[in-house]
Protein backbone atom coordinates (compact mmCIF):
# COMPACT_ATOMS: atom_id res chain seq x y z
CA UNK A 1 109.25 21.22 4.27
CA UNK A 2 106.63 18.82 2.08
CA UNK A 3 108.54 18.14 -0.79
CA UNK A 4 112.62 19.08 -1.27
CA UNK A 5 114.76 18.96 -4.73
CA UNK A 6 118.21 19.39 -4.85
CA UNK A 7 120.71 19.28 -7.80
CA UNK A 8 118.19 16.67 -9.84
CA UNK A 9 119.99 15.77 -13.06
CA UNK A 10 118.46 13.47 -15.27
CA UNK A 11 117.08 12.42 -18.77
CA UNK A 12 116.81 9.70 -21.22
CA UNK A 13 120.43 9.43 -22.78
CA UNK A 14 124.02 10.49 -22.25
CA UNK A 15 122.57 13.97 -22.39
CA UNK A 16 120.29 15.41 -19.73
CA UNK A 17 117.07 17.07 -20.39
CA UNK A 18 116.86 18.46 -16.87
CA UNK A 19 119.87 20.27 -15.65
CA UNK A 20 120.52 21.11 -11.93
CA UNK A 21 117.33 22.01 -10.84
CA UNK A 22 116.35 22.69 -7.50
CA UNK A 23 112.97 23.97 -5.52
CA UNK A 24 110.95 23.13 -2.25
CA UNK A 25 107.41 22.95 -1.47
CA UNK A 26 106.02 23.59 2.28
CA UNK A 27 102.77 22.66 3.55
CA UNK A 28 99.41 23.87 2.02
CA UNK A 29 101.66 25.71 -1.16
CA UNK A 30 100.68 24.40 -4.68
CA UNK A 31 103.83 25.20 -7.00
CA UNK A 32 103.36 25.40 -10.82
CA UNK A 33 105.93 24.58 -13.69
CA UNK A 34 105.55 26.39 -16.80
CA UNK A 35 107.89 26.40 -19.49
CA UNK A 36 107.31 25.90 -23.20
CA UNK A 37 107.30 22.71 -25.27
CA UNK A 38 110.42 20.51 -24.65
CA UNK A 39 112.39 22.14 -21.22
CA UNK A 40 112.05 19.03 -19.11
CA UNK A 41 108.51 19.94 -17.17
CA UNK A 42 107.29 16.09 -17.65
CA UNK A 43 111.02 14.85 -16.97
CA UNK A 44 111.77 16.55 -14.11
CA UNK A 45 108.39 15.41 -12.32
CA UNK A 46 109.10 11.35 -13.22
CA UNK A 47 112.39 12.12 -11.85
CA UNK A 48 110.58 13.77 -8.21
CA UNK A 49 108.21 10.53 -8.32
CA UNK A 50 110.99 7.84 -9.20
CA UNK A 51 110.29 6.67 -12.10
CA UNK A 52 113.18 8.15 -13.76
CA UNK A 53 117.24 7.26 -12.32
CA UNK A 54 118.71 10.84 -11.74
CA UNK A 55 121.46 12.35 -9.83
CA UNK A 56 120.71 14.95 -6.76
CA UNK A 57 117.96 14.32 -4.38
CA UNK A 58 114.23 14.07 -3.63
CA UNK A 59 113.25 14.84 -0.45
CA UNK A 60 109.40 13.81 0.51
CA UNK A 61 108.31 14.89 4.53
CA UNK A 62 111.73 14.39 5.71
CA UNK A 63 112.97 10.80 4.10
CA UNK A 64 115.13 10.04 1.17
CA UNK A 65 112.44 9.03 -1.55
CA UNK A 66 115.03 7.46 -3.16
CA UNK A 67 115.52 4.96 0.28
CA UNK A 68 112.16 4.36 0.78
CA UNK A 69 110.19 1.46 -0.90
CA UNK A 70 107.75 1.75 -3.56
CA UNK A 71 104.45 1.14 -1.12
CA UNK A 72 106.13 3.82 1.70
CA UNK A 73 106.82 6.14 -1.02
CA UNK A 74 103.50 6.20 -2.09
CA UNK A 75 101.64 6.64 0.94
CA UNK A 76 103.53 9.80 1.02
CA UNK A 77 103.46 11.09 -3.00
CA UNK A 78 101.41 10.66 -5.88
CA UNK A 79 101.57 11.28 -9.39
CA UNK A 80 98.83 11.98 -12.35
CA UNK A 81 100.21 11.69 -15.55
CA UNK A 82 99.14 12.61 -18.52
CA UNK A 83 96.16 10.79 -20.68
CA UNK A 84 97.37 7.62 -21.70
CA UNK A 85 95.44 4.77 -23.14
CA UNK A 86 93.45 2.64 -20.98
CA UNK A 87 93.38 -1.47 -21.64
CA UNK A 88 91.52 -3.08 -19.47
CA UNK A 89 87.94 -2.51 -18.67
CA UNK A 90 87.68 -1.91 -14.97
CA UNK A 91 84.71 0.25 -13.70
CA UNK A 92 85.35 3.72 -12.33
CA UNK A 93 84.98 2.73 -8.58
CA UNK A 94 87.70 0.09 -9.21
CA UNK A 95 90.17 2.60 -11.26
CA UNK A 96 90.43 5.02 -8.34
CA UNK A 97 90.40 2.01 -5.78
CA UNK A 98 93.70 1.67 -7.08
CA UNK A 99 95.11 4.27 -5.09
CA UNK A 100 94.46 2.12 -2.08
CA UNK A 101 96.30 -0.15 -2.66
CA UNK A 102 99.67 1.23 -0.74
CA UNK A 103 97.38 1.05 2.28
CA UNK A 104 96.51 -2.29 2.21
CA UNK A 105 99.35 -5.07 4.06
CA UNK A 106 98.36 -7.35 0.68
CA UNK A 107 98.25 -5.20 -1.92
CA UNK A 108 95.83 -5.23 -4.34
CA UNK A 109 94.68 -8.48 -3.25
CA UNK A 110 93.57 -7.60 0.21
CA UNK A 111 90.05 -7.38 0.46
CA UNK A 112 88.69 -3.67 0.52
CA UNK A 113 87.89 -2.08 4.13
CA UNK A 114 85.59 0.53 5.12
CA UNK A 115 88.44 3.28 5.37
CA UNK A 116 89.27 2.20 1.86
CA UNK A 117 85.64 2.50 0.89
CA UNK A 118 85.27 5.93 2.39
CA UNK A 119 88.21 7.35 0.71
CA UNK A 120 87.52 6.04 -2.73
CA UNK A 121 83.76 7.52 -2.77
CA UNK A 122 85.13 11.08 -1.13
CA UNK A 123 87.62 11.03 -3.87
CA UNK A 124 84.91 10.09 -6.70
CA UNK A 125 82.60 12.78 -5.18
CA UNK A 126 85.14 15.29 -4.98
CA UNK A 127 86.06 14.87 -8.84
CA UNK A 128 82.48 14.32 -9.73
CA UNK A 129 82.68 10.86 -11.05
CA UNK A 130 80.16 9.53 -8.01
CA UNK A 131 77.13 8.86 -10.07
CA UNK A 132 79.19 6.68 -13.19
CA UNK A 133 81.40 4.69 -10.76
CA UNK A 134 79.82 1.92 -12.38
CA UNK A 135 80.72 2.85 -15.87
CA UNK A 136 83.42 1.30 -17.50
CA UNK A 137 86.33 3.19 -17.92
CA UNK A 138 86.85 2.53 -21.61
CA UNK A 139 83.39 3.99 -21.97
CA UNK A 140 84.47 6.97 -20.74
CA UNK A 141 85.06 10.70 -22.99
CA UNK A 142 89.06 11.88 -22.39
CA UNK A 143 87.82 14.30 -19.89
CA UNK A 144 85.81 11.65 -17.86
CA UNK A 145 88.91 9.70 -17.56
CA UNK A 146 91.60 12.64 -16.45
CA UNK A 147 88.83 12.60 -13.49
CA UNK A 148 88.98 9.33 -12.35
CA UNK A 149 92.55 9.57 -13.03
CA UNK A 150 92.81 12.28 -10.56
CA UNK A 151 89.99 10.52 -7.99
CA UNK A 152 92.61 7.47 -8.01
CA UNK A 153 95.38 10.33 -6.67
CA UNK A 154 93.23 11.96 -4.02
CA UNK A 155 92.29 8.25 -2.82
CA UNK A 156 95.93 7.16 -2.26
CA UNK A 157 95.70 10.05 0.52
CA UNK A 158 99.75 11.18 0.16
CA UNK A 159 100.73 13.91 1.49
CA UNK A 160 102.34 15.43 -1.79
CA UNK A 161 100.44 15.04 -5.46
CA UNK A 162 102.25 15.57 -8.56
CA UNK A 163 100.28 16.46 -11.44
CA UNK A 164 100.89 16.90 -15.43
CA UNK A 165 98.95 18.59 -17.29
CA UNK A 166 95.76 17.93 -15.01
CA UNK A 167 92.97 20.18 -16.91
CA UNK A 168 93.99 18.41 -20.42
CA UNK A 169 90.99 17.23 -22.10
CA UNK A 170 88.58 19.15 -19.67
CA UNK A 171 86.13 21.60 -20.60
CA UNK A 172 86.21 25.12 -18.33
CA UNK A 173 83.41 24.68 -16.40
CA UNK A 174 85.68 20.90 -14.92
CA UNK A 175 88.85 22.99 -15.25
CA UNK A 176 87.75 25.39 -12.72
CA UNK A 177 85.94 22.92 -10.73
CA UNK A 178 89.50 20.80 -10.26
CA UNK A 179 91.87 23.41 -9.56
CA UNK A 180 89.15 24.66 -6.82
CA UNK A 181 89.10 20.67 -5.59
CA UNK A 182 92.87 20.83 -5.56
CA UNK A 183 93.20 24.31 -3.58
CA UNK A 184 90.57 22.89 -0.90
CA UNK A 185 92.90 19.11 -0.72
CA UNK A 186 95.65 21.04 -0.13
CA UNK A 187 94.50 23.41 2.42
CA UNK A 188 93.61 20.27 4.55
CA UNK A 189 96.91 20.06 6.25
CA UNK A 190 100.16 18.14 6.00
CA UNK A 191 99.57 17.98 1.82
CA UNK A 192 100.73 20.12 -0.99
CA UNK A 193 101.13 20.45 -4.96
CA UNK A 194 103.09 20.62 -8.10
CA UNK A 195 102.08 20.91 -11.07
CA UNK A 196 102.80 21.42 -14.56
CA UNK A 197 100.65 23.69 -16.65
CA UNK A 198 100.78 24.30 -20.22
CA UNK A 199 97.94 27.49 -19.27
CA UNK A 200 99.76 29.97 -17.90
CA UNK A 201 96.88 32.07 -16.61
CA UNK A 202 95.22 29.28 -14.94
CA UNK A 203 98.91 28.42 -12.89
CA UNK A 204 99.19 32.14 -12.37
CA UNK A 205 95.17 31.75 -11.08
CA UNK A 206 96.24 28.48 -8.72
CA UNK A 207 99.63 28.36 -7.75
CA UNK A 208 101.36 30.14 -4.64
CA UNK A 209 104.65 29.87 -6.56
CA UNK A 210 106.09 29.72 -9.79
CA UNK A 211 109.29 27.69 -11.54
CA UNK A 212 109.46 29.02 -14.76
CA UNK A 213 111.95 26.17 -17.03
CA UNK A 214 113.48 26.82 -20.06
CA UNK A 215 116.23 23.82 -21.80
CA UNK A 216 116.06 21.97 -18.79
CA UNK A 217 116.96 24.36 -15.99
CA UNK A 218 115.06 27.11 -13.82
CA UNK A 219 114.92 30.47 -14.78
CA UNK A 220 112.75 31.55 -11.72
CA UNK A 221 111.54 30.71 -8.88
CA UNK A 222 109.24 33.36 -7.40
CA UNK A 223 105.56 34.11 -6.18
CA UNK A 224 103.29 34.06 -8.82
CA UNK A 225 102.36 37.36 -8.70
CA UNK A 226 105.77 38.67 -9.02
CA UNK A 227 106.17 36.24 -12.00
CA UNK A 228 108.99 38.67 -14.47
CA UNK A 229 106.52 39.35 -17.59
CA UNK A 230 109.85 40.18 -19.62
CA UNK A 231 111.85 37.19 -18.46
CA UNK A 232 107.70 35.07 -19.81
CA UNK A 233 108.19 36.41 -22.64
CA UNK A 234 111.88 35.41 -23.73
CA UNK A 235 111.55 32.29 -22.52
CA UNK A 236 107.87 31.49 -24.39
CA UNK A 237 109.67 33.54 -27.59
CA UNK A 238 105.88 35.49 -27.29
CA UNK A 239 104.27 38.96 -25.32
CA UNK A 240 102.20 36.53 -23.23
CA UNK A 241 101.05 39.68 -21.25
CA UNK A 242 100.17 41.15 -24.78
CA UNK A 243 98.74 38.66 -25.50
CA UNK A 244 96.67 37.70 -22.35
CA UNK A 245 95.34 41.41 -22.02
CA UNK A 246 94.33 40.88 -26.22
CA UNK A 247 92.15 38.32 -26.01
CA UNK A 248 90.52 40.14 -22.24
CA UNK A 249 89.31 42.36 -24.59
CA UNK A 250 86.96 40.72 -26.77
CA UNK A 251 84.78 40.17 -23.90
CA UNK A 252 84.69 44.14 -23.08
């Protein structure tokens, strides 16, 4: 098994936003998390990548990610947050040659090899952010920038990538063109996803699996195809089906 949770309990305060959840991701499987506004999706994956303290465990290719040190831990898992602000104006080529750095014996200081060359222009092409890795990043539109974001990811090479919310701020034609780039990274061997989605037919359209959350805990845990369209629609407070097969129509 890739990627093991068991029991993880954790929040912000004295009262948890995630609540005894538990899941497990084997090789090549890309899991979604859908849930609405507020159950915990964002929580629970800082908890999985150790940035949050939590109770239960995290299990990445076999060790304890909560024994193993920052640079082993993430030559094994990587996370892509959300959009946040960006301060400093490094070019795109030097953003994603971030994710090198856990493969380098002095950090960030080390000076770059070929290997680390190769992966950060395979990562750029895959995402299509070759031809500006010269641009600076702070030059960059929102959508631009969740790319290189997710070029830095698929340069650290781990063997398990978390990701939240990775189509926000990109048009259709890029939002189809990254999920496809994510299916192919994963099918490469010894790698897998999770991911939280906000779009339920695109998670439906990506993931193997589905954990469906709702006030911090799981409600299901199924194929996606077998995804309970009554149990979506209690927990979303909507007739996402009715909705979904609605909107098909206009294009009829």
């Amino acid at each position: 098994m890739m990627l093991r949770v068991e029991h993880l309990t954790c929040g912000y305060g004295r009262e948890p936003v995630v609540r005894d959840v538990s899941f497990s991701v084997k090789e090549g499987e890309r899991l979604c998390i859908l849930g609405p506004n507020g159950c915990g999706k964002t929580t629970l994956l800082r908890a999985v990548a150790g940035l949050l303290p939590h109770e239960g465990t995290v299990t990445v290719c076999g060790r304890d990610a909560g024994k193993l040190p920052r640079r082993q831990l993430a030559r094994k898992l990587a996370l892509m947050s959300q959009l946040s602000p960006v301060y400093f104006s490094y070019t795109v080529y030097e953003t994603a040659a971030m994710g090198r750095y856990a493969h380098r014996a002095g950090g960030l200081l080390d000076r770059e090899s070929e290997a680390d060359r190769q992966a950060v222009r395979e990562s750029l092409e895959r995402t299509g952010m070759w031809a500006l890795r010269d641009k600076l990043v702070t030059e960059l539109s929102g959508g631009q920038l969740q790319r290189v974001f997710l070029a830095r990811a698929f340069a650290q090479d781990p063997a398990v990538i978390l990701l939240d919310e990775p189509t926000n701020h990109l048009d259709l034609k890029y939002q189809v063109e990254l999920t496809e780039g994510l299916k192919t990274w994963s099918e490469q061997g010894g790698r897998c996803v999770v991911g939280v989605f906000h779009d339920v037919n695109l998670a439906l359209a990506f993931g193997h699996r589905v954990v469906l959350m709702e006030s911090g805990a799981v409600r299901a845990d199924c194929p996606a195809g077998e995804l309970d369209r009554d149990l979506l629609s209690r927990v979303y407070g909507l007739d996402v089906a009715g909705y979904m097969r609605e909107n098909l129509r206009r294009w009829e």
